[in-house]
N, C-alpha and C. Protein backbone atom coordinates (compact mmCIF):
# COMPACT_ATOMS: atom_id res chain seq x y z
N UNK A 1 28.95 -33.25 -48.07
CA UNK A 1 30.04 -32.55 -48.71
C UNK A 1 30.31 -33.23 -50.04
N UNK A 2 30.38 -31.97 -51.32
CA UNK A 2 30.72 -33.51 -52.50
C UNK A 2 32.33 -32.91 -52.57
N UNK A 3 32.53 -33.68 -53.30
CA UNK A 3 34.19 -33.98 -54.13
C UNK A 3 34.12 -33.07 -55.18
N UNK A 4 35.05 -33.00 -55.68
CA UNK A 4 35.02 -31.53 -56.91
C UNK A 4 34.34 -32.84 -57.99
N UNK A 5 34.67 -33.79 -58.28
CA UNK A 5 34.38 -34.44 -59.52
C UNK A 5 33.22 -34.59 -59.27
N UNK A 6 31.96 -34.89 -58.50
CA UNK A 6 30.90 -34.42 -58.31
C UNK A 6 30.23 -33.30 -58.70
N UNK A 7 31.33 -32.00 -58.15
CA UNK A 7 31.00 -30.40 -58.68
C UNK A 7 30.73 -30.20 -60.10
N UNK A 8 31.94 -31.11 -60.50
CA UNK A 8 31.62 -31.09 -61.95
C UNK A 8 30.52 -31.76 -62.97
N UNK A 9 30.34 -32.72 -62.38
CA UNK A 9 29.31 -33.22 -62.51
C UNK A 9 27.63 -32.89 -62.70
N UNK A 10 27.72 -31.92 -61.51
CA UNK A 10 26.72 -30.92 -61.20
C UNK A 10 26.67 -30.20 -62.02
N UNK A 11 27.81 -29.18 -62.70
CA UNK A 11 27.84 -28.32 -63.65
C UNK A 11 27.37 -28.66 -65.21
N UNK A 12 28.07 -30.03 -65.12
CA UNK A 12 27.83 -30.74 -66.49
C UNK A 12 26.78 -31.13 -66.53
N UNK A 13 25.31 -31.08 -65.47
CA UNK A 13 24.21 -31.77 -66.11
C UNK A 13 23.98 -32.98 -65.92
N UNK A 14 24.87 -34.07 -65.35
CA UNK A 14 24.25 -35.53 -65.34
C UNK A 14 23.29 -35.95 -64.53
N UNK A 15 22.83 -36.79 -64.48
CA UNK A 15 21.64 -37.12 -64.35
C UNK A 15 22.06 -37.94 -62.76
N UNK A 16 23.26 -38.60 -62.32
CA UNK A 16 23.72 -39.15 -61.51
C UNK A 16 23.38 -38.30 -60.27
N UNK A 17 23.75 -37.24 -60.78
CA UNK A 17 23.52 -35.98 -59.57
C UNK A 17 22.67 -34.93 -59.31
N UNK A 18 21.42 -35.04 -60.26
CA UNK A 18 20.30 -34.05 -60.23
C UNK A 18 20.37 -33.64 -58.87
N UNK A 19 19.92 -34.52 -57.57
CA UNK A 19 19.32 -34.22 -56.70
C UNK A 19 20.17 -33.79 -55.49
N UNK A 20 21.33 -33.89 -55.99
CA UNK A 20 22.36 -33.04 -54.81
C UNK A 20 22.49 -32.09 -54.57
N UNK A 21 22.19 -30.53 -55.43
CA UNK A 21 22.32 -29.27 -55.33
C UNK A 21 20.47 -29.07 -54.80
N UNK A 22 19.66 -30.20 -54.24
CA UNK A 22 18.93 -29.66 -54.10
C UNK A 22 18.46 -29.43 -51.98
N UNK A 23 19.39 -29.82 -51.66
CA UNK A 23 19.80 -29.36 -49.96
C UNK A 23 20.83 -28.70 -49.96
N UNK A 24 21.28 -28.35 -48.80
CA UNK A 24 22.79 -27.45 -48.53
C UNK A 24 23.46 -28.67 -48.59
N UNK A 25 24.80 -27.78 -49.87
CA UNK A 25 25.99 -28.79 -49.92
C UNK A 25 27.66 -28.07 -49.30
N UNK A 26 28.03 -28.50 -49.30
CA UNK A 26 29.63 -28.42 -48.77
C UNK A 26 30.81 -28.31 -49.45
N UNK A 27 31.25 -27.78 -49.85
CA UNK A 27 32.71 -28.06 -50.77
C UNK A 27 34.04 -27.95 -49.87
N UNK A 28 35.21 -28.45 -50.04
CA UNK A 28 36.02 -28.06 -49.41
C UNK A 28 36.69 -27.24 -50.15
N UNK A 29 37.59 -25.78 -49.80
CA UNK A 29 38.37 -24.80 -50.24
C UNK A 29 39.38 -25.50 -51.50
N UNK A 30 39.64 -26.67 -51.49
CA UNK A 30 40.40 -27.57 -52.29
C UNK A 30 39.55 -27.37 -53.54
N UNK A 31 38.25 -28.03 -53.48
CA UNK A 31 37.38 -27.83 -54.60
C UNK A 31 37.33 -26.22 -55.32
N UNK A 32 36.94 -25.94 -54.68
CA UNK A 32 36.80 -24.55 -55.26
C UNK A 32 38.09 -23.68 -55.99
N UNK A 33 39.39 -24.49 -55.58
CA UNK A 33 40.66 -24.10 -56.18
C UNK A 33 40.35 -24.69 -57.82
N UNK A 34 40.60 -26.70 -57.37
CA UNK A 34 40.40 -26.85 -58.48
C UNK A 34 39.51 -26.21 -60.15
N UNK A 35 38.14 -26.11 -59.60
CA UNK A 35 37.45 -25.81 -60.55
C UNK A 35 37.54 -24.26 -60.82
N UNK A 36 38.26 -23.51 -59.93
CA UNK A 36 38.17 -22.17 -60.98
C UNK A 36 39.85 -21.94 -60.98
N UNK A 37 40.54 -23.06 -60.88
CA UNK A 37 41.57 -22.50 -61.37
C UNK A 37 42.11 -23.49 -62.64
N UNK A 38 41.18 -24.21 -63.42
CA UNK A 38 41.34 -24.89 -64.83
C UNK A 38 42.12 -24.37 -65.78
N UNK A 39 43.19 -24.73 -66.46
CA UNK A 39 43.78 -24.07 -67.12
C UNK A 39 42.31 -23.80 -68.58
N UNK A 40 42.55 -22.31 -68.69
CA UNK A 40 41.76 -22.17 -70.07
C UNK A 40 40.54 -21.84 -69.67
N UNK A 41 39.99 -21.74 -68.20
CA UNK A 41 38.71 -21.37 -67.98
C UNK A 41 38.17 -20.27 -68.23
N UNK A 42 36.80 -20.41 -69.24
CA UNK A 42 36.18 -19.13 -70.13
C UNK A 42 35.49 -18.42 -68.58
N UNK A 43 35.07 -17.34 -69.42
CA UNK A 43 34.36 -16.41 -68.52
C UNK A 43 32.72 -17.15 -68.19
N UNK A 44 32.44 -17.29 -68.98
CA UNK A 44 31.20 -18.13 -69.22
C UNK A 44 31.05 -19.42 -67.85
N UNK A 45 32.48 -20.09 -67.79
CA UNK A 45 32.58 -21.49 -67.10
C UNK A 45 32.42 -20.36 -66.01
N UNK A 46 33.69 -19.90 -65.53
CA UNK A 46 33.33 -19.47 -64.60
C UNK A 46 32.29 -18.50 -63.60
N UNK A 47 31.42 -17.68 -64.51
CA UNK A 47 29.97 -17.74 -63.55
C UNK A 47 29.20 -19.01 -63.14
N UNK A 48 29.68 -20.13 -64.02
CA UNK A 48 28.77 -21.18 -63.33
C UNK A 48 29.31 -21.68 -62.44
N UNK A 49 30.32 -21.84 -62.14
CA UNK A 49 31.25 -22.54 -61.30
C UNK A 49 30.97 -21.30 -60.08
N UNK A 50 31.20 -19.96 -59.95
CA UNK A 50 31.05 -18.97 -59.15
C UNK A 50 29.52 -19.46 -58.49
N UNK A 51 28.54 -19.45 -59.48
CA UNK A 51 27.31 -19.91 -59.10
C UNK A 51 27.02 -20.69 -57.96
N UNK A 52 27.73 -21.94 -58.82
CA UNK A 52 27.43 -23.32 -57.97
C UNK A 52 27.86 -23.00 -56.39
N UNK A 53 29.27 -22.38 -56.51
CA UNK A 53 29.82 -22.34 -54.97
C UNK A 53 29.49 -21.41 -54.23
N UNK A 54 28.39 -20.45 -54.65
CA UNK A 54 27.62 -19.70 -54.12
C UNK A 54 26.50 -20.22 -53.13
N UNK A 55 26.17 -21.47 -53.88
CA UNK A 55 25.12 -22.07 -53.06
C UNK A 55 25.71 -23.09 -52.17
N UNK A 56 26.83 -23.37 -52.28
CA UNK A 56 27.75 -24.19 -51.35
C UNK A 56 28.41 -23.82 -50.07
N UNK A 57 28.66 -24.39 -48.64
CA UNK A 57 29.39 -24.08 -47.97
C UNK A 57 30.88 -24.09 -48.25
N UNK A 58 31.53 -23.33 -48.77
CA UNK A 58 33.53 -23.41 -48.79
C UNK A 58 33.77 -23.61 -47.49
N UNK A 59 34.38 -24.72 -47.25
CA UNK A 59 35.08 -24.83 -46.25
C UNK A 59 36.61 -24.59 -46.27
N UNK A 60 36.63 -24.02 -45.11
CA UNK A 60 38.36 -23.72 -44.79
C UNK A 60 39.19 -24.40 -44.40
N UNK A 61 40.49 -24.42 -44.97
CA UNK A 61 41.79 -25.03 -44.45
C UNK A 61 42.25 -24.64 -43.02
N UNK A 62 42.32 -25.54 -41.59
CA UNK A 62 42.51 -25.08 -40.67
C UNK A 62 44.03 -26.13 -40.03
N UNK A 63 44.31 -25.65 -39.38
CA UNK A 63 45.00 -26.34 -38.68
C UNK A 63 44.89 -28.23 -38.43
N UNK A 64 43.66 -27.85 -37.45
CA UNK A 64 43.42 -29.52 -37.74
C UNK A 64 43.33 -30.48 -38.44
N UNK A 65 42.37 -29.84 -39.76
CA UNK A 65 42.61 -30.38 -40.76
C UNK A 65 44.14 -30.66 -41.54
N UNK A 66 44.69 -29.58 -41.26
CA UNK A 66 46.22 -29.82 -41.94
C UNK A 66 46.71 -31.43 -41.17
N UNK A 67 46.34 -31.53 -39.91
CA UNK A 67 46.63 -32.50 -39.15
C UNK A 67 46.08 -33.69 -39.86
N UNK A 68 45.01 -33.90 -39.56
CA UNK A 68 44.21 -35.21 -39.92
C UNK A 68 44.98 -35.30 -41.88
N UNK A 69 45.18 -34.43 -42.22
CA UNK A 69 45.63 -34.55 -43.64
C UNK A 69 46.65 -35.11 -43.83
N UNK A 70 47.57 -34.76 -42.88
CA UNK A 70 49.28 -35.56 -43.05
C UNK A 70 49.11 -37.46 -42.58
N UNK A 71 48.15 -36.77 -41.51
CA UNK A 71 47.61 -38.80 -41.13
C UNK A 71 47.00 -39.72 -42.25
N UNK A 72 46.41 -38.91 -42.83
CA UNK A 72 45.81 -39.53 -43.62
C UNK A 72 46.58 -40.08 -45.27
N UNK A 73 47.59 -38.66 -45.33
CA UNK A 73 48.83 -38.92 -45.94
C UNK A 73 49.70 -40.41 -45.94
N UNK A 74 49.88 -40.44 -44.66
CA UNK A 74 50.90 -41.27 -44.09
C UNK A 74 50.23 -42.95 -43.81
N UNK A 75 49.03 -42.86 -43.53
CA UNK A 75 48.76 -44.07 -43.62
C UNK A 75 48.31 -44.86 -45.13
N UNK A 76 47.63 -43.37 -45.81
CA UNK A 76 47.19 -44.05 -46.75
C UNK A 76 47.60 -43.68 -47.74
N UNK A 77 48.20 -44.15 -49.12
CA UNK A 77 49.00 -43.45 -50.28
C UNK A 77 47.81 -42.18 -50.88
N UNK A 78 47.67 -41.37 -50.65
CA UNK A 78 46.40 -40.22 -51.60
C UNK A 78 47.46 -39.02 -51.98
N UNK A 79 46.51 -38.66 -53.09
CA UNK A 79 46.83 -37.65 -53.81
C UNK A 79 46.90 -36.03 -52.64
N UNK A 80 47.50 -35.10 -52.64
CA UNK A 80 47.32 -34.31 -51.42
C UNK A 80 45.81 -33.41 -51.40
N UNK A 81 45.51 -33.14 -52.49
CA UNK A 81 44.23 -32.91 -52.77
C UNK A 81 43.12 -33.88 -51.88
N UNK A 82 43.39 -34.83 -52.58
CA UNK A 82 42.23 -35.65 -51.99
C UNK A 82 42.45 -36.25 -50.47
N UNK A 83 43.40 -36.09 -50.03
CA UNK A 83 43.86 -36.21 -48.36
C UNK A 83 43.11 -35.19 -47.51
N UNK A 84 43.03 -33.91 -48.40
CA UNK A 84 42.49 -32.12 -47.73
C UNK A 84 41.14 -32.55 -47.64
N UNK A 85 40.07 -33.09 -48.43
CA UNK A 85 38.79 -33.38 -48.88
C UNK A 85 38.55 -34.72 -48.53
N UNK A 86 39.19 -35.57 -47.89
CA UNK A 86 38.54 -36.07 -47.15
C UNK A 86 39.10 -36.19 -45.29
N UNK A 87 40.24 -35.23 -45.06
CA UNK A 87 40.31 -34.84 -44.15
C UNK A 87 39.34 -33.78 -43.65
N UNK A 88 38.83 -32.53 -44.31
CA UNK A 88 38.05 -31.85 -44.36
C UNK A 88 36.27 -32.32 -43.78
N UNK A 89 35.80 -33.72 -44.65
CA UNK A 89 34.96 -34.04 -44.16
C UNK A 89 35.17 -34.78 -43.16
N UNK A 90 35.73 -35.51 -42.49
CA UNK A 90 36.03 -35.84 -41.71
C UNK A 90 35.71 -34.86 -40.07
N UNK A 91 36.77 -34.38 -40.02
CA UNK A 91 36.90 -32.90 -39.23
C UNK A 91 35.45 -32.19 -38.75
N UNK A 92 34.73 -32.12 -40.12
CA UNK A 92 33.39 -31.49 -40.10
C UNK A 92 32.40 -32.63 -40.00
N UNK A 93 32.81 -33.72 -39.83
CA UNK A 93 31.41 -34.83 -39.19
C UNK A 93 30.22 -35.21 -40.68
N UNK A 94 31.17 -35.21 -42.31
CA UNK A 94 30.13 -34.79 -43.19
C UNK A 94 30.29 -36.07 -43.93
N UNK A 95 29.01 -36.40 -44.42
CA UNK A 95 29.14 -37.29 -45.43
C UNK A 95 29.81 -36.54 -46.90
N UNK A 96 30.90 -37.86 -47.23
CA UNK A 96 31.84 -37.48 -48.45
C UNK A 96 30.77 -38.13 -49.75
N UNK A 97 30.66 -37.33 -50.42
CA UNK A 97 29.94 -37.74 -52.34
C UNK A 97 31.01 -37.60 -52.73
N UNK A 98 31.29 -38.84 -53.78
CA UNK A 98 32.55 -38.41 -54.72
C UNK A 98 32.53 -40.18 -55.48
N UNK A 99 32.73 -39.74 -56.65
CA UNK A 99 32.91 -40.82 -58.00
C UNK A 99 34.42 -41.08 -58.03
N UNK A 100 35.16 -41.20 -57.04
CA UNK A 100 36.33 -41.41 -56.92
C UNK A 100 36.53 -42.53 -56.28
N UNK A 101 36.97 -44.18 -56.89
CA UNK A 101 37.11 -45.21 -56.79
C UNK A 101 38.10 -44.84 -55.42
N UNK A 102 39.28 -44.38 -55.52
CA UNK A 102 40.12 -44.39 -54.69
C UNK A 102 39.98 -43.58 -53.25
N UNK A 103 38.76 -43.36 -53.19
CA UNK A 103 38.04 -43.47 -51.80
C UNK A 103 37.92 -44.16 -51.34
N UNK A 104 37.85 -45.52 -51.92
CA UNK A 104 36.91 -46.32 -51.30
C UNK A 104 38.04 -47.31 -50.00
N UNK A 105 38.90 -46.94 -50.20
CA UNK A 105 39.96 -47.27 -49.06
C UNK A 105 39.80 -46.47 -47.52
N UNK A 106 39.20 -45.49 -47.69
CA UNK A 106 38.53 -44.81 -46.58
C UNK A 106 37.37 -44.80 -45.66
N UNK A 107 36.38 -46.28 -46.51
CA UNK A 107 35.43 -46.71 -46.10
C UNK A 107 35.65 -46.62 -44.73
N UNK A 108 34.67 -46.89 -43.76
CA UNK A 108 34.79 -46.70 -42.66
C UNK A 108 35.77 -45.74 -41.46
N UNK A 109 36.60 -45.08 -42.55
CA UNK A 109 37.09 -44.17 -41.87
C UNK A 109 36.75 -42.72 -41.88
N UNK A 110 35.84 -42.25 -42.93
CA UNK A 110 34.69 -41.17 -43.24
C UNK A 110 33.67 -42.04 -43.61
N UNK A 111 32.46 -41.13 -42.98
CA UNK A 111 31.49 -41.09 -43.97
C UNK A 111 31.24 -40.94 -45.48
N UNK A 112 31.56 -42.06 -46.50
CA UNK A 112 31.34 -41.53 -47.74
C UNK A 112 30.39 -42.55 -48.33
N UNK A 113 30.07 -42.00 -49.72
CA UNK A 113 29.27 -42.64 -50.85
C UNK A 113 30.02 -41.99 -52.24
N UNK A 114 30.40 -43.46 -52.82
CA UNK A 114 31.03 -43.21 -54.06
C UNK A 114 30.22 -44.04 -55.22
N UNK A 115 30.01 -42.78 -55.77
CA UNK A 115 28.71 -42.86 -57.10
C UNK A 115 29.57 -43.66 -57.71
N UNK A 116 28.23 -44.52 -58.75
CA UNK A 116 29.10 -45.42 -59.84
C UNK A 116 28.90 -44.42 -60.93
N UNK A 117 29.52 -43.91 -61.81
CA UNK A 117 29.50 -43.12 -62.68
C UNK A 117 29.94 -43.99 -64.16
């Protein structure tokens, strides 16, 4: 599963992430808010962004997850975004991608890998 800053990443071309869009990837419904709801987003951005999450699984906001999200809230200071996305992988048994330092407090409590970017 990646992180939206990953997504973006992907979109933008870096080189960090060539090889991630090249298996089935995962997004959580969070992601897919973020990136097409950018303030100012051209028509242009968004077929690529439409694109990308075309080839992605969206995952849904469910109940449980709302659960594991408030826990994850409560134990650990996160942004609510990033509580959904890595409650999300969690829930779904997925390894987390994401260039987000402030993951890394979750070590061992998801599966993740946080790119050095």
């Amino acid at each position: 599963m990646i992180d939206t800053n990953v997504a973006i990443y992907v979109l933008e071309g870096h080189n960090i992430v060539k090889g991630i869009m090249q298996c089935s990837a995962a997004v959580s419904v969070i992601t897919e808010m973020e990136l097409l709801g950018k303030k100012g987003l051209l028509s242009q951005e968004e077929i690529r962004i439409r694109d990308l999450l075309e080839d992605c699984e969206v995952l849904a906001f469910t109940d449980s997850i709302k659960t594991m999200t408030i826990a994850l809230k409560q134990r650990y200071a996160m942004k609510l975004p990033d509580a959904i996305i890595a409650a999300t992988a969690k829930h779904r048994g997925l390894l987390l991608i994401t260039a987000d330092k402030g993951f890394k407090k979750l070590e061992g409590y998801i599966d993740i890998i946080i790119l050095d970017v």
